[in-house]
Structure formats: structure tokens, C-alpha cells
Protein backbone atom coordinates (compact mmCIF):
# COMPACT_ATOMS: atom_id res chain seq x y z
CA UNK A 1 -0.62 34.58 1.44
CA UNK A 2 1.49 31.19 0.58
CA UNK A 3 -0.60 27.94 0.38
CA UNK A 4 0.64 25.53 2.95
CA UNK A 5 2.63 22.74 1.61
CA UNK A 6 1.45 19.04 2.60
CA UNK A 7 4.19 16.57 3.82
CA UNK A 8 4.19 13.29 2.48
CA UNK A 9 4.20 10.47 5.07
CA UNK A 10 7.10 8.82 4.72
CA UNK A 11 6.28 5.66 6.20
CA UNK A 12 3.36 5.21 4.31
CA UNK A 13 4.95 6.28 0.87
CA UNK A 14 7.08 3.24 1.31
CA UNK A 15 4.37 0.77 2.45
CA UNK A 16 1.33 2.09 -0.34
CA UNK A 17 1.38 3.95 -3.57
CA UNK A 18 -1.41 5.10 -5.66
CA UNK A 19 -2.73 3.88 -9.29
CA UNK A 20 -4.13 5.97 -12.03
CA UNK A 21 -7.49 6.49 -10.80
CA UNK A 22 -5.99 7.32 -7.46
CA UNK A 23 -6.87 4.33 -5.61
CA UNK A 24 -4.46 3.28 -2.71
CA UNK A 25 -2.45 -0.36 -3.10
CA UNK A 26 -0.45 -2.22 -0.76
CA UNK A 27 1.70 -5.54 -0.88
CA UNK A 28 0.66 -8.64 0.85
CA UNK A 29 2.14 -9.77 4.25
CA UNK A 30 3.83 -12.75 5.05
CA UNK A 31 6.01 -13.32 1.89
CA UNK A 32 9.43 -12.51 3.22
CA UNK A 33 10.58 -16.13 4.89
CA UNK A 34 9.20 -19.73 6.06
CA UNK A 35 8.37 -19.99 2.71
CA UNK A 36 8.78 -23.94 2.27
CA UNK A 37 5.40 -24.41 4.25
CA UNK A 38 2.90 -22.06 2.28
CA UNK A 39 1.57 -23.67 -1.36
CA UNK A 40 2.98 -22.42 -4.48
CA UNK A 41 -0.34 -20.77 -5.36
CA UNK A 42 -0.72 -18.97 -2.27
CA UNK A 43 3.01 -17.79 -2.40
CA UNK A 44 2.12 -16.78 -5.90
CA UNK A 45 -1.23 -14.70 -4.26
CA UNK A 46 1.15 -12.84 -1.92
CA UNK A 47 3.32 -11.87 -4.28
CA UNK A 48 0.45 -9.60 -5.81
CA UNK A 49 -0.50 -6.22 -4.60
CA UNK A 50 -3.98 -5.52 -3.62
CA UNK A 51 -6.55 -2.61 -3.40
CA UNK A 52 -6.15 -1.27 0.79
CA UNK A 53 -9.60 -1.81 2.35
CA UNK A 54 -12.15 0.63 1.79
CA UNK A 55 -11.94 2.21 5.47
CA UNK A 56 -8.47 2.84 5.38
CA UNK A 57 -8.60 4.72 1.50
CA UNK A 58 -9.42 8.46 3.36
CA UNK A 59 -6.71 8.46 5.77
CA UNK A 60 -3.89 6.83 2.82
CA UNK A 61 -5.49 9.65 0.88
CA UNK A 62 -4.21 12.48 3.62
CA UNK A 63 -0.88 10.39 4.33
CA UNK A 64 -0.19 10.42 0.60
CA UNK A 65 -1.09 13.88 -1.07
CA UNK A 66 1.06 13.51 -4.21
């Protein structure tokens, strides 16, 4: 019997995507527009990805098989 074949979430494969060691990352929020009123360093923070919370790593982990 065939092995079933996972699907890939395709929402989340745009938001998230995995390093190496398999960890999840996502891109900050509020970086798009309004930009004149946020500090240079903070705009420079946002630009950055960052490790998705802890809680969240097992169900990125199902939504992103490959």
C-alpha cells in the first residue's frame, strides 16, 4: 500500500520557511507603510526575520512537511 502524500499549506509556505536545523522563521509585522513615524533602528529590527514562538513550532512543523 502507497504512503499518503502530505500537502503543503500554502498559506503558511508563503508566510514561514524553515532553516537548516529545521527551525520555523517568520518576517516581522508592521514594515509595509507609515514608515516616517517608526525610528530608523526599529525599521531596521523589522526588517529582520525571527525564530516563530516556541508554541506555534509543532503546528508550522505539520503545515510545512517539506
Amino acid at each position: 500500500m502507497a504512503k499518503l502524500k502530505l500537502k503543503t499549506h500554502k498559506g503558511a509556505s508563503k508566510r514561514f520557511k524553515k532553516t537548516g536545523t529545521g527551525k520555523i522563521v517568520r518576517n516581522h509585522a508592521f514594515a509595509r507603510h507609515i514608515l516616517t513615524s517608526k525610528s530608523r533602528s526599529r525599521k531596521r529590527k523589522l526588517g529582520q526575520s525571527v525564530v516563530a514562538d516556541a508554541a506555534d513550532q509543532a503546528k508550522l512543523s505539520e503545515m510545512l512537511p517539506y
